[in-house]
N, C-alpha and C. Protein backbone atom coordinates (compact mmCIF):
# COMPACT_ATOMS: atom_id res chain seq x y z
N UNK A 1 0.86 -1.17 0.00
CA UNK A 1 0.00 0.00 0.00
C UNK A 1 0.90 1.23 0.00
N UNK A 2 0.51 2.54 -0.72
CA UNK A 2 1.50 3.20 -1.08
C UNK A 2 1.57 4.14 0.41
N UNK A 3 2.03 5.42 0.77
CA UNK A 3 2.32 6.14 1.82
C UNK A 3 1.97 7.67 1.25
N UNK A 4 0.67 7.80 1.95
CA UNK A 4 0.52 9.60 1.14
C UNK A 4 1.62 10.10 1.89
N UNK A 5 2.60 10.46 2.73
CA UNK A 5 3.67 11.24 3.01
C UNK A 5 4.92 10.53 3.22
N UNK A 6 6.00 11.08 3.61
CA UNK A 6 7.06 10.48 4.29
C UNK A 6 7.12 10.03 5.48
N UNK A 7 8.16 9.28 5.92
CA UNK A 7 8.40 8.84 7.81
C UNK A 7 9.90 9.12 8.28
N UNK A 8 10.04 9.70 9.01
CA UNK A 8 10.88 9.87 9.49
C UNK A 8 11.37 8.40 10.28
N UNK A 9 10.45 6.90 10.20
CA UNK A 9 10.70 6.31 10.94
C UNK A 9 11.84 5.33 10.21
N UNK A 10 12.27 5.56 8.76
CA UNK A 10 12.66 5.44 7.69
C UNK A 10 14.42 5.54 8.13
N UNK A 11 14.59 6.77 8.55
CA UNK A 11 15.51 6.92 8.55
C UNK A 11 16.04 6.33 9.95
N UNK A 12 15.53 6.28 10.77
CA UNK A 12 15.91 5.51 12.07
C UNK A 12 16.18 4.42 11.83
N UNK A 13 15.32 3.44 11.30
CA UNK A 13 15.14 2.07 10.91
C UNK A 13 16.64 2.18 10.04
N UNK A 14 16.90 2.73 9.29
CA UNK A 14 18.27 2.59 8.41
C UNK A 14 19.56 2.82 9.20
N UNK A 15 18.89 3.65 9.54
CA UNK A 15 20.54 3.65 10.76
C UNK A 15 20.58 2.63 12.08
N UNK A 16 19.63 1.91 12.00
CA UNK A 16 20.09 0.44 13.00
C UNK A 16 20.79 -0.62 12.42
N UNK A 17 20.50 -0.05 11.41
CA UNK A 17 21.28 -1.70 9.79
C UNK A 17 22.45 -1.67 9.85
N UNK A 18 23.02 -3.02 10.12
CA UNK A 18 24.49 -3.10 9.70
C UNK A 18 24.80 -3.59 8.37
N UNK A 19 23.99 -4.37 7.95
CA UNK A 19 24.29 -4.80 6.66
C UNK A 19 23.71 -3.87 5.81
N UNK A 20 24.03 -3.85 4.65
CA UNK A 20 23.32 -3.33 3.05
C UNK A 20 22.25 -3.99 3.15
N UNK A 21 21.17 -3.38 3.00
CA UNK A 21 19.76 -3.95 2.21
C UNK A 21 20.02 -3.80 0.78
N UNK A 22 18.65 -4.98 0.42
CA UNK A 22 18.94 -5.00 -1.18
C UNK A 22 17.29 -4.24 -1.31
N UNK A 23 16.47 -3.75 -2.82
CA UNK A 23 15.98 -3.03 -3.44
C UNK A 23 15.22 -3.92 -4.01
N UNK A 24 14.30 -4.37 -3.57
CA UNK A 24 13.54 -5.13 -4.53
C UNK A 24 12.53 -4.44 -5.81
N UNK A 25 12.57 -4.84 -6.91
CA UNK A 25 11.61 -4.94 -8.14
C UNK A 25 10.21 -4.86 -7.32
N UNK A 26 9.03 -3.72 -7.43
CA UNK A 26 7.50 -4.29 -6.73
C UNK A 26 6.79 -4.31 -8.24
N UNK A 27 6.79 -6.15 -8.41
CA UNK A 27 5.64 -6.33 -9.30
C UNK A 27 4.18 -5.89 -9.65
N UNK A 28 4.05 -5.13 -10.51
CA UNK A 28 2.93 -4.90 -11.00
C UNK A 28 1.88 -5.69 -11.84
N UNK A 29 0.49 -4.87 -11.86
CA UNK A 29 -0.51 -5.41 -12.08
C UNK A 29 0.02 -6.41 -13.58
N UNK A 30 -0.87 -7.19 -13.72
CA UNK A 30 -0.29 -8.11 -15.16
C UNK A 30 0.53 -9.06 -14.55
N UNK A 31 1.30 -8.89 -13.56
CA UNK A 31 1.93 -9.91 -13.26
C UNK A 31 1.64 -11.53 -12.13
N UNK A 32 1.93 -12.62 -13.15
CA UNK A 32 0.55 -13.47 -12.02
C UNK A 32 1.02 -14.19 -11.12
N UNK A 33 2.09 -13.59 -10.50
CA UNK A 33 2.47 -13.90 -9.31
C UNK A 33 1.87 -13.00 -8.40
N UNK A 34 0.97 -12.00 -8.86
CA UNK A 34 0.33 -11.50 -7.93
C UNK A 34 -1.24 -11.75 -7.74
N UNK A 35 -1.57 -12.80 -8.86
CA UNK A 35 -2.76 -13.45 -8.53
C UNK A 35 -2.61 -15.10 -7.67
N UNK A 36 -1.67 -15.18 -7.37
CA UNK A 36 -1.31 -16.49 -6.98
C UNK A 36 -1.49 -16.60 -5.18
N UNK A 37 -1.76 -17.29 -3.97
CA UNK A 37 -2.17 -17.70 -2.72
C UNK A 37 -0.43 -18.22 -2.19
N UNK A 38 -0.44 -17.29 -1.58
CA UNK A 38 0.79 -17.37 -0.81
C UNK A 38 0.90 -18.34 0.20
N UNK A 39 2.05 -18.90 0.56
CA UNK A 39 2.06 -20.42 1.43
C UNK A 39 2.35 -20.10 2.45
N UNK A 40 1.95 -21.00 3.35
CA UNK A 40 2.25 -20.64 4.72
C UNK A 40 3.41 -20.77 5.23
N UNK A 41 4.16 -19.79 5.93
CA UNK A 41 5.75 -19.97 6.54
C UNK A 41 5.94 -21.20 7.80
N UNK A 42 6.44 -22.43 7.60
CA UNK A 42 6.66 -23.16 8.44
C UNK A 42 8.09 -22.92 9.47
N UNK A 43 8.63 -22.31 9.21
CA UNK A 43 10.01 -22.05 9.65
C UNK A 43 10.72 -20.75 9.44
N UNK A 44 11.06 -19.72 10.40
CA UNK A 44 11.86 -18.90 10.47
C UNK A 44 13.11 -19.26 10.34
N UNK A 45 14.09 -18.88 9.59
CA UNK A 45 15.46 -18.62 9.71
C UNK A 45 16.20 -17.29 8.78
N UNK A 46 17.27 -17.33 8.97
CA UNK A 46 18.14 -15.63 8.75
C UNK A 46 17.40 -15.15 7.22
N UNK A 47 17.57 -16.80 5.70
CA UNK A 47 17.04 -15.91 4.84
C UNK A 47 16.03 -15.20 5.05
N UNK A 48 14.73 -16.03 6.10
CA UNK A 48 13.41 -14.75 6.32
C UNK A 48 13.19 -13.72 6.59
N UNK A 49 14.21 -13.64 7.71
CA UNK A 49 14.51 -12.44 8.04
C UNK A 49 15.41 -11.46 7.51
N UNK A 50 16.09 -11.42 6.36
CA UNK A 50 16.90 -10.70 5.50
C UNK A 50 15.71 -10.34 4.65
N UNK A 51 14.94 -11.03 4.02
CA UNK A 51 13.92 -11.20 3.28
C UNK A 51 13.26 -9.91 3.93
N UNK A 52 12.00 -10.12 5.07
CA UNK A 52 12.05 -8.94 5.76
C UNK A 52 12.54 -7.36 5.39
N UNK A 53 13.78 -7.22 6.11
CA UNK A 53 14.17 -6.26 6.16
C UNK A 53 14.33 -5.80 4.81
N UNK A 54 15.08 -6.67 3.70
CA UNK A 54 15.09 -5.94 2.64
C UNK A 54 13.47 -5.37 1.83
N UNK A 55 12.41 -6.42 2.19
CA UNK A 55 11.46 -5.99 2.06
C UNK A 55 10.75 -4.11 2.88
N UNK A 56 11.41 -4.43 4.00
CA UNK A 56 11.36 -2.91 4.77
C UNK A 56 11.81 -1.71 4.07
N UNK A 57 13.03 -2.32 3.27
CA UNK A 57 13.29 -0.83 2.72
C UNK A 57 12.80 -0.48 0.96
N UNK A 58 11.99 -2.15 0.73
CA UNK A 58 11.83 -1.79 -0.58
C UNK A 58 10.53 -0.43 -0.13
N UNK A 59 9.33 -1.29 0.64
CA UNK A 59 8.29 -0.33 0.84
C UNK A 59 8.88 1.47 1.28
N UNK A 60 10.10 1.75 2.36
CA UNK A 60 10.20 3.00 2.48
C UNK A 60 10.36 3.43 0.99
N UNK A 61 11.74 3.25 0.29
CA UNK A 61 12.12 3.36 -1.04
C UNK A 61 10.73 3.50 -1.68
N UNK A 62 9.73 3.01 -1.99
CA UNK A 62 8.49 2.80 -3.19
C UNK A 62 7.98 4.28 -3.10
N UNK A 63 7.31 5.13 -1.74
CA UNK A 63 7.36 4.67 -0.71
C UNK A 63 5.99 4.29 -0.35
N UNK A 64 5.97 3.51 0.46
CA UNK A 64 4.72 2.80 0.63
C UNK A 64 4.32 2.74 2.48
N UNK A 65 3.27 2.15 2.65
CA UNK A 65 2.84 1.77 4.08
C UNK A 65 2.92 0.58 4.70
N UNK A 66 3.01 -0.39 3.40
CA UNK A 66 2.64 -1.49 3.60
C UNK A 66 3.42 -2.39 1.92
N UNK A 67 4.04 -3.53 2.40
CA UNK A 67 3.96 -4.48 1.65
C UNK A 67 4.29 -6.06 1.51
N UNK A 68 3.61 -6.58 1.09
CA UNK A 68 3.08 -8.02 0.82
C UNK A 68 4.45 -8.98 -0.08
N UNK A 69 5.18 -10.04 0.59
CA UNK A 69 5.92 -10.67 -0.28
C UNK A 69 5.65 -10.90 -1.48
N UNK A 70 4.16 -11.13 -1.97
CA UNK A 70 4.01 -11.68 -3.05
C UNK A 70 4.38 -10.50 -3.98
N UNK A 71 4.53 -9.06 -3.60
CA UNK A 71 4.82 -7.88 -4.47
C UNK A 71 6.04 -8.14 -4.88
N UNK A 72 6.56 -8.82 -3.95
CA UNK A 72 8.61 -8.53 -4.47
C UNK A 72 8.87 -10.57 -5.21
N UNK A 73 7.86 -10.95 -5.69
CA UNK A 73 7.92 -12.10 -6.38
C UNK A 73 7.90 -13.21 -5.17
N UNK A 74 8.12 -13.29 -3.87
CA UNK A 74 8.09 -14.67 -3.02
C UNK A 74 6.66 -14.96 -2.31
N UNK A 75 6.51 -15.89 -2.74
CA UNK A 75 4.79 -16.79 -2.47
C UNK A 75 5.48 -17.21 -0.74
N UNK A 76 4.93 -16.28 -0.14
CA UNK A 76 5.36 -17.06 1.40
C UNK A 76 4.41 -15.86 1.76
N UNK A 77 3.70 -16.40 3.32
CA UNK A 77 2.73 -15.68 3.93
C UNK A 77 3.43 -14.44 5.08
N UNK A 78 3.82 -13.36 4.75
CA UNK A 78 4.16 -12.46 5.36
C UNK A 78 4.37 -11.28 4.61
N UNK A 79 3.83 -10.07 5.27
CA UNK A 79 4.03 -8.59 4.93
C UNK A 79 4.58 -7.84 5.99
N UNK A 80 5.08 -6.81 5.92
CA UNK A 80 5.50 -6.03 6.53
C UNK A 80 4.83 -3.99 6.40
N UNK A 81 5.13 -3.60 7.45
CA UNK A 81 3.93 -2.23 7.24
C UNK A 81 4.80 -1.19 8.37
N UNK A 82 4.84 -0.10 7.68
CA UNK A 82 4.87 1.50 8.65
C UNK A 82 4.10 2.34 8.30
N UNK A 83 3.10 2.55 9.66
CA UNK A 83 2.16 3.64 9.42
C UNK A 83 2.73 5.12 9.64
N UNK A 84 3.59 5.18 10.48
CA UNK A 84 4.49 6.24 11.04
C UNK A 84 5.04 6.14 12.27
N UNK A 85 4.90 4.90 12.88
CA UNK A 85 5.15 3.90 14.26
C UNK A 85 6.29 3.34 14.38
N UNK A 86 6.99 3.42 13.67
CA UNK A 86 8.03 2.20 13.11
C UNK A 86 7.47 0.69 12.23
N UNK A 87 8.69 0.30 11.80
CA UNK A 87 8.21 -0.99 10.96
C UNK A 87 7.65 -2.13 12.01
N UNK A 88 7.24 -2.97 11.29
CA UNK A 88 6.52 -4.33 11.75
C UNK A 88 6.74 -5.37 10.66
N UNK A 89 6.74 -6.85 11.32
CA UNK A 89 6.77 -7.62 10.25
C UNK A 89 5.54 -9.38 10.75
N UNK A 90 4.66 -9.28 9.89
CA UNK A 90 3.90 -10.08 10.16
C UNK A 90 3.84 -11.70 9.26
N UNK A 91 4.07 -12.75 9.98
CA UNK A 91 3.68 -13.99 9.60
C UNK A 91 2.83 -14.32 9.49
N UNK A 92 2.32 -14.96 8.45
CA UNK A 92 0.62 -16.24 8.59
C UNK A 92 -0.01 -15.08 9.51
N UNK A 93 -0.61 -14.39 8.58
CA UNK A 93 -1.35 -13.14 9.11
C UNK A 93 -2.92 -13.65 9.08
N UNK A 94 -3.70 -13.31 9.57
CA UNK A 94 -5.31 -13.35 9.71
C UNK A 94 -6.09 -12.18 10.33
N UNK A 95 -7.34 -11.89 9.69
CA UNK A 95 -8.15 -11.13 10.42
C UNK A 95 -9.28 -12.09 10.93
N UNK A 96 -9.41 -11.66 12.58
CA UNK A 96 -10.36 -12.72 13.20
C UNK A 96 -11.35 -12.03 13.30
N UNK A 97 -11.82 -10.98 13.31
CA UNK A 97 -12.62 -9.84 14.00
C UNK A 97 -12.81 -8.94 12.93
N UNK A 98 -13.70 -8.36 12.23
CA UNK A 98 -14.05 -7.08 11.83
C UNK A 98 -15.14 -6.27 12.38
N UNK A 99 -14.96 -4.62 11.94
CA UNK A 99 -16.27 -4.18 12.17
C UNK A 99 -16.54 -2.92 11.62
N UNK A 100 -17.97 -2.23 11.67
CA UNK A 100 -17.25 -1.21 10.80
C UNK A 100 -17.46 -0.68 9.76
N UNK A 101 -17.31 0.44 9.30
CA UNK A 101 -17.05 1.22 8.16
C UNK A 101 -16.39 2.14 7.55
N UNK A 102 -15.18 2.20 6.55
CA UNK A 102 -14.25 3.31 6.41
C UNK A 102 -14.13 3.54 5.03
N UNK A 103 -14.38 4.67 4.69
CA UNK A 103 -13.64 4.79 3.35
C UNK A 103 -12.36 5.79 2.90
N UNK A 104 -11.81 5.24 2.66
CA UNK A 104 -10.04 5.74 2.48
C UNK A 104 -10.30 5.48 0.73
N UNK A 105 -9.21 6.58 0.41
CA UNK A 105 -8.57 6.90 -0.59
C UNK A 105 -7.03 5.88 -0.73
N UNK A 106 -7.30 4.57 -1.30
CA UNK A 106 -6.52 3.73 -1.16
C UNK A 106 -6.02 3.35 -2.55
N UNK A 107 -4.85 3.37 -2.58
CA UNK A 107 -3.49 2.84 -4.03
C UNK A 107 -2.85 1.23 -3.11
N UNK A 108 -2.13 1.12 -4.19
CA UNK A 108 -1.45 0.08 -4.45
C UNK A 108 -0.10 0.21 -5.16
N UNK A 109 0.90 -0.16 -4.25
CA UNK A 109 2.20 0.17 -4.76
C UNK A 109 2.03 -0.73 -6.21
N UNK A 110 1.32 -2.25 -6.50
CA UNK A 110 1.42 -2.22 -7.55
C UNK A 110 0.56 -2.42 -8.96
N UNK A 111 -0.06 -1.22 -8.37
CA UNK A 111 -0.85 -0.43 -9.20
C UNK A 111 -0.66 1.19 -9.15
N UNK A 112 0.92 1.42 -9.68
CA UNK A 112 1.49 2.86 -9.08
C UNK A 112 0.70 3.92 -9.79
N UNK A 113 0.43 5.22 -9.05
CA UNK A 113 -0.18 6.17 -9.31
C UNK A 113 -1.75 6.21 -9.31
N UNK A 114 -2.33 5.31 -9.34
CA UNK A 114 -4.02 5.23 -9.13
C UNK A 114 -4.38 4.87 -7.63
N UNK A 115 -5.64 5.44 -7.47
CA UNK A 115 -6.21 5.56 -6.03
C UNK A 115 -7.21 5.54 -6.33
N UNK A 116 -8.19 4.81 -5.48
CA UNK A 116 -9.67 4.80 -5.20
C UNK A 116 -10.22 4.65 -4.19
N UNK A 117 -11.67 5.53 -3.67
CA UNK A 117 -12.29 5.45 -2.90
C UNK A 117 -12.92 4.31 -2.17
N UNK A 118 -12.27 3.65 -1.44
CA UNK A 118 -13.50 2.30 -1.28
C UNK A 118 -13.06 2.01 0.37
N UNK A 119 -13.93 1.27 0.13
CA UNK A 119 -14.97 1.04 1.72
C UNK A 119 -14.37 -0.53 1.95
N UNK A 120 -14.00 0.04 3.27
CA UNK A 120 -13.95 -1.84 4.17
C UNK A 120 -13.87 -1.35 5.89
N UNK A 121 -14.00 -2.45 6.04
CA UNK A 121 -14.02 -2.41 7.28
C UNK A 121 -13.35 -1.47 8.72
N UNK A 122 -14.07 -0.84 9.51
CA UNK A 122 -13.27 0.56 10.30
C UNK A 122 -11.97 -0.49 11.29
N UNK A 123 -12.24 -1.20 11.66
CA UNK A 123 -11.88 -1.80 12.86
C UNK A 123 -11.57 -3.56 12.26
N UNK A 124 -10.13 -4.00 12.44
CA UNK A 124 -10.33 -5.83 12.87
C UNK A 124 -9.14 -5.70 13.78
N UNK A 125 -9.10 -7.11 13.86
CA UNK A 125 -8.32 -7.32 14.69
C UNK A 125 -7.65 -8.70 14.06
N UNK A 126 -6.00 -8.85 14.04
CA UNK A 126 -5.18 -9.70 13.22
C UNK A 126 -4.41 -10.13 14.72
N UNK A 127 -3.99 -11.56 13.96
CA UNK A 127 -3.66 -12.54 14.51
C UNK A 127 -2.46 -12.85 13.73
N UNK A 128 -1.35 -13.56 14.18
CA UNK A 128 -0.49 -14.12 13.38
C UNK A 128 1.34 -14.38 14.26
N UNK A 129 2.30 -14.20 13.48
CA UNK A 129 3.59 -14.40 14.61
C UNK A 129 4.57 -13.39 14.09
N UNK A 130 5.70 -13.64 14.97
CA UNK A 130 6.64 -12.15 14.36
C UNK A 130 7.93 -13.22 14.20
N UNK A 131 9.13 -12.65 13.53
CA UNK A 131 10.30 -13.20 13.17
C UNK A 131 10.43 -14.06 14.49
N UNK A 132 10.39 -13.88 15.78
CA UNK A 132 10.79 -14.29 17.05
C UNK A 132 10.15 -15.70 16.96
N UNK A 133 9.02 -16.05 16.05
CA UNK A 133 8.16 -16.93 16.54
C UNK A 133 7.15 -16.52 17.55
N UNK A 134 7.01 -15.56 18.24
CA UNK A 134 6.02 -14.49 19.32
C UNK A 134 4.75 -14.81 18.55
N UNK A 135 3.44 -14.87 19.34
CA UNK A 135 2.43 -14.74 18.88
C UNK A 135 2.34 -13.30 18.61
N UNK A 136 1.15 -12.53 17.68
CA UNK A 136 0.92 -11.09 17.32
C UNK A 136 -0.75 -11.23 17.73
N UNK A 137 -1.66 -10.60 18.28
CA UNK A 137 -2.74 -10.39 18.14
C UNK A 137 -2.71 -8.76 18.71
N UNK A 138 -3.51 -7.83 17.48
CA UNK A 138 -3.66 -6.20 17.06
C UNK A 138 -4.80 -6.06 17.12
N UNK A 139 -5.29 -4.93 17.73
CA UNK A 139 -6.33 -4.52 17.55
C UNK A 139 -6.17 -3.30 16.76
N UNK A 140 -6.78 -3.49 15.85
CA UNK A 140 -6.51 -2.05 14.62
C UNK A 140 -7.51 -1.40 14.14
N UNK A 141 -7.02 -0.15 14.34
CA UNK A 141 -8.14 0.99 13.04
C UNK A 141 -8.04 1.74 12.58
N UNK A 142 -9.17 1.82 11.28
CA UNK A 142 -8.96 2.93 10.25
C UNK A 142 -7.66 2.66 9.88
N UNK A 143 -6.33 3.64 9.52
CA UNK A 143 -5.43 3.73 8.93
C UNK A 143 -4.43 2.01 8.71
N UNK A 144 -4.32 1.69 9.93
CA UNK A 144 -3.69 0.39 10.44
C UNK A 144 -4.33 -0.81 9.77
N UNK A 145 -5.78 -0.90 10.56
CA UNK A 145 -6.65 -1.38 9.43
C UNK A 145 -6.96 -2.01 8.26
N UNK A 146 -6.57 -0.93 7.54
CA UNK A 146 -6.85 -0.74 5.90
C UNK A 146 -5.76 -1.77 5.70
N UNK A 147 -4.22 -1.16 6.23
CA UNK A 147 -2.86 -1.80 6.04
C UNK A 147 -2.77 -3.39 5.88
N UNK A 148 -3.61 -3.67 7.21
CA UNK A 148 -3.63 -4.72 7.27
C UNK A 148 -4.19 -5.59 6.19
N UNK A 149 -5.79 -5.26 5.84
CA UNK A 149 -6.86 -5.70 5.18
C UNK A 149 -6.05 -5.91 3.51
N UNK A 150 -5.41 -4.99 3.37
CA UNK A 150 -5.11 -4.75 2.01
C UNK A 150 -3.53 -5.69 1.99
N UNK A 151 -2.60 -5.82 2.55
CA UNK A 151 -1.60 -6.91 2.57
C UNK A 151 -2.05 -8.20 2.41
N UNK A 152 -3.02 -8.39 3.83
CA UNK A 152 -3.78 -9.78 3.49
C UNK A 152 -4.26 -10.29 2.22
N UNK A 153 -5.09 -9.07 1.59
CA UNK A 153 -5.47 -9.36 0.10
C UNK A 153 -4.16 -9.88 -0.69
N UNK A 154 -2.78 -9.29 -0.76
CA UNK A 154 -2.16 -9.52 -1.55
C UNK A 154 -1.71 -10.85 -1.20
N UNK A 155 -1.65 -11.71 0.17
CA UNK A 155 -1.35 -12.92 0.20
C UNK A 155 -2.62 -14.08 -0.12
N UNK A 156 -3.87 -13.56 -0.82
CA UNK A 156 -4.66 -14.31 -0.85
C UNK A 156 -4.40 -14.05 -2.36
N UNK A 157 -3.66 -13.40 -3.26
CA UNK A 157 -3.74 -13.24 -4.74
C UNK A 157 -5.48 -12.66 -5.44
N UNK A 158 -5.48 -11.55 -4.44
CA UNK A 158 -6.41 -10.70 -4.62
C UNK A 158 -5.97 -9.48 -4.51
N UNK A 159 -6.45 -8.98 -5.82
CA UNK A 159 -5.71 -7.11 -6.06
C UNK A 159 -6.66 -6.14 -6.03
N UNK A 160 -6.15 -4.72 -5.24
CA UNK A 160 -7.11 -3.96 -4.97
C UNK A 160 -8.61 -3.44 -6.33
N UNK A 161 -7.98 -3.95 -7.43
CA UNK A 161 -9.38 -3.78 -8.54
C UNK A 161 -10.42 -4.47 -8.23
N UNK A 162 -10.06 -5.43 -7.65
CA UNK A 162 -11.06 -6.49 -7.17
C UNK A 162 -11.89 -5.93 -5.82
N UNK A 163 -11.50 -4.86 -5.09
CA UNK A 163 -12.38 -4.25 -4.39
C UNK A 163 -13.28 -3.39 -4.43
N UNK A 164 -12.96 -2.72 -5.82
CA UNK A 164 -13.60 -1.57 -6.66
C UNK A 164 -15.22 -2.12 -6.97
N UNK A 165 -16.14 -0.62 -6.76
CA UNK A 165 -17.46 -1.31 -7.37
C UNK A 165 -17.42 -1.66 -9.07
N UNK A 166 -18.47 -1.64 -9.41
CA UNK A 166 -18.70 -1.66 -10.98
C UNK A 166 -18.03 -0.51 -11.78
N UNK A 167 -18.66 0.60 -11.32
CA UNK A 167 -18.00 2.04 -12.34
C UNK A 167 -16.63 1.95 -11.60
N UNK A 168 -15.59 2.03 -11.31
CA UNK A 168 -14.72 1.71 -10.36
C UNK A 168 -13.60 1.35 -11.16
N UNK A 169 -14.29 -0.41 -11.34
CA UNK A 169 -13.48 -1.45 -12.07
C UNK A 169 -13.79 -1.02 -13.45
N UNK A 170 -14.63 -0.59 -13.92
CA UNK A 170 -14.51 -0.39 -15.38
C UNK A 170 -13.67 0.53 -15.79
N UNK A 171 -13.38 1.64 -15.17
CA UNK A 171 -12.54 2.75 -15.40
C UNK A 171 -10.93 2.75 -15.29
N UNK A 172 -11.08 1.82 -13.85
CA UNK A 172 -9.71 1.15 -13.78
C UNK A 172 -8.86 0.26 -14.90
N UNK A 173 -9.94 -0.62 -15.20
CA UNK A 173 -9.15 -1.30 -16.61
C UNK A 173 -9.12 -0.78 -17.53
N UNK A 174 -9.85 0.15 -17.98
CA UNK A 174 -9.70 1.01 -18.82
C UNK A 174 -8.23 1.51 -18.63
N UNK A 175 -8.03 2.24 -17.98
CA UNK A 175 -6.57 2.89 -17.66
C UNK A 175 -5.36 1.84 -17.42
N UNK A 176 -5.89 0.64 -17.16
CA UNK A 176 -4.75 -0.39 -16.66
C UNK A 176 -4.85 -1.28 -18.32
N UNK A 177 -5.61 -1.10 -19.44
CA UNK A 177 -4.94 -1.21 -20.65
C UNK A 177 -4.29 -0.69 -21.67
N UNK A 178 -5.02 0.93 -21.12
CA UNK A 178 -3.91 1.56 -21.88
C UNK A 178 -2.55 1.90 -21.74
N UNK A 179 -2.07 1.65 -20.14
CA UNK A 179 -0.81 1.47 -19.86
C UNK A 179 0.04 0.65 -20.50
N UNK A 180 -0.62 -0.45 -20.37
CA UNK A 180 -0.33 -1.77 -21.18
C UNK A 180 -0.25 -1.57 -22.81
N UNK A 181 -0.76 -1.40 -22.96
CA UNK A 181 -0.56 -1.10 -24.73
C UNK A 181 0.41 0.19 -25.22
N UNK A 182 0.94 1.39 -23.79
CA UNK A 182 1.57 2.23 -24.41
C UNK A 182 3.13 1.77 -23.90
N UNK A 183 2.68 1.42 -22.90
CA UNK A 183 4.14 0.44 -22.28
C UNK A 183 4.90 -0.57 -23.34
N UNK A 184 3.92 -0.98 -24.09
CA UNK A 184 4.53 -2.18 -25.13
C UNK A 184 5.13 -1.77 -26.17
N UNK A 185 4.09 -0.64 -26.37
CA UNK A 185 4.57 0.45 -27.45
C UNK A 185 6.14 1.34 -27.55
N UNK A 186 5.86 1.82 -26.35
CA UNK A 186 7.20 2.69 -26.13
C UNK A 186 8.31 1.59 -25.71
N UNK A 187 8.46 0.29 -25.41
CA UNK A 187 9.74 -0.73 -24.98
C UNK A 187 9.83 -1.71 -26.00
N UNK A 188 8.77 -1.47 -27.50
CA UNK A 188 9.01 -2.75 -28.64
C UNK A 188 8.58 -3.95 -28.00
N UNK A 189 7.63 -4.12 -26.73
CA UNK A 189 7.17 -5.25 -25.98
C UNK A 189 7.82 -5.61 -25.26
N UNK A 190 8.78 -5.09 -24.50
CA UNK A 190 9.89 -5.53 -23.73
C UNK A 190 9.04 -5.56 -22.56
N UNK A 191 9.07 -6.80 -21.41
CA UNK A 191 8.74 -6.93 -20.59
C UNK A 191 9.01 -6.14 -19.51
N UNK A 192 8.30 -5.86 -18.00
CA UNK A 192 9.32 -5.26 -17.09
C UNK A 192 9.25 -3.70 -16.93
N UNK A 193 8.51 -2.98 -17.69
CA UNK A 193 8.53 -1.87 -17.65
C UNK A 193 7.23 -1.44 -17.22
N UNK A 194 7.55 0.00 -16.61
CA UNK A 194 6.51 0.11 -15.71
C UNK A 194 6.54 1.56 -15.02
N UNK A 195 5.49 2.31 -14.19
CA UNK A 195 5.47 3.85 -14.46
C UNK A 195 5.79 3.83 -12.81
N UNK A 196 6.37 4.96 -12.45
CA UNK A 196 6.76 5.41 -11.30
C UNK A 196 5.50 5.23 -10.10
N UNK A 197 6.07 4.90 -8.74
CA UNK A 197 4.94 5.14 -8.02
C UNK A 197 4.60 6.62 -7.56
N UNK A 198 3.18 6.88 -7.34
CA UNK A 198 2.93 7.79 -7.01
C UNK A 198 2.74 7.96 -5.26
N UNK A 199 2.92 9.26 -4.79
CA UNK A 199 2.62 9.30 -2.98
C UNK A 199 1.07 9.26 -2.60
N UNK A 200 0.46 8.19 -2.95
CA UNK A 200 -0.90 8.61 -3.13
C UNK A 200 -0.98 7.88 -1.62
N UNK A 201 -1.70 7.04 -1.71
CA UNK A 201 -2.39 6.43 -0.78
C UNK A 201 -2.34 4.73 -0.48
N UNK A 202 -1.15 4.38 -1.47
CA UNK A 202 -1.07 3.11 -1.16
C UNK A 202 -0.53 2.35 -0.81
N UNK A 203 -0.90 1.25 -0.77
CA UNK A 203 -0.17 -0.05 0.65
C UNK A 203 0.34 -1.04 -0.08
């Protein structure tokens, strides 16, 4: 989910790193590793947690609020998210609890530069574990929320168009083919190419 502003929590988080993070690629729409059901993590060890962190700085870098492994190509059940709190990193995530009503102006890092109005739930509450193996149970809202709701989607290989009403989704693909056809156009069909993210609103 993208980040309508900056965080200062960005730069803290970077200056605890001893190692180099790496920069991940965030796959965009068209790509069907992002329609695909992410597996469940049976086992923590260091790659996960490198995984993680480099995931931490792809989302500041994008910049985003929130993002879902399956964005940076790995089918494994965990996202990571900064609302302006510092980072977090969530395993085999679930919402047990909803309630509620919110509507946010919500993007998608990969669906860069578009935002839409839509409605889900004000309030859940997620369940799941942290790198430690620690249980996680959150009670979240509104902003947090959304974060959550909308990562989860990406480990179920469900993309935010799919939340859109009717006029919504029609307008959206509309714009999400002509990208596609000018993208192909301007790279001779070269795969891989793709338009800047915008600071809108997404996770």
């Amino acid at each position: 989910m993208s980040r309508p502003c900056g965080s200062p929590a960005r730069e803290t988080w970077k200056a605890s790193k001893i190692r180099l993070v790496a920069i991940y690629d965030i796959r965009v729409f068209g790509d069907p590793v992002l329609r695909q059901r992410a597996s469940d993590i049976e086992e923590v060890d260091g790659a996960l947690a490198r995984l993680a962190e480099d995931m931490i700085e792809t989302m500041y870098e994008a910049p985003g609020v929130g993002l879902a492994a399956p964005q940076v190509g790995v089918q494994r059940r965990l996202f990571v998210y900064d609302i302006g709190d510092g980072p977090g990193v969530v395993l085999n995530p679930r919402i047990v609890e909803s309630s509620g009503e919110w509507t946010y102006n919500e993007g998608c890092l990969s669906i860069p530069g578009l935002s839409w109005e839509v409605v889900r739930p004000k309030q859940v509450r997620l369940v799941g574990t942290d790198l430690d193996g620690d249980d996680i149970d959150v009670d979240a809202d509104e902003l947090l929320a959304r974060c959550f709701q909308h990562e989860i989607d990406h480990l179920e290989g469900v993309l935010l168009v799919e939340r859109l009403d009717e006029d919504q989704r029609k307008d959206a693909m509309r714009i999400l083919r002509g990208r596609a056809l000018d993208l192909s156009a301007d790279s001779g069909g070269r795969k891989g190419a793709r338009a800047p993210a915008e600071s809108s609103g997404a996770v």
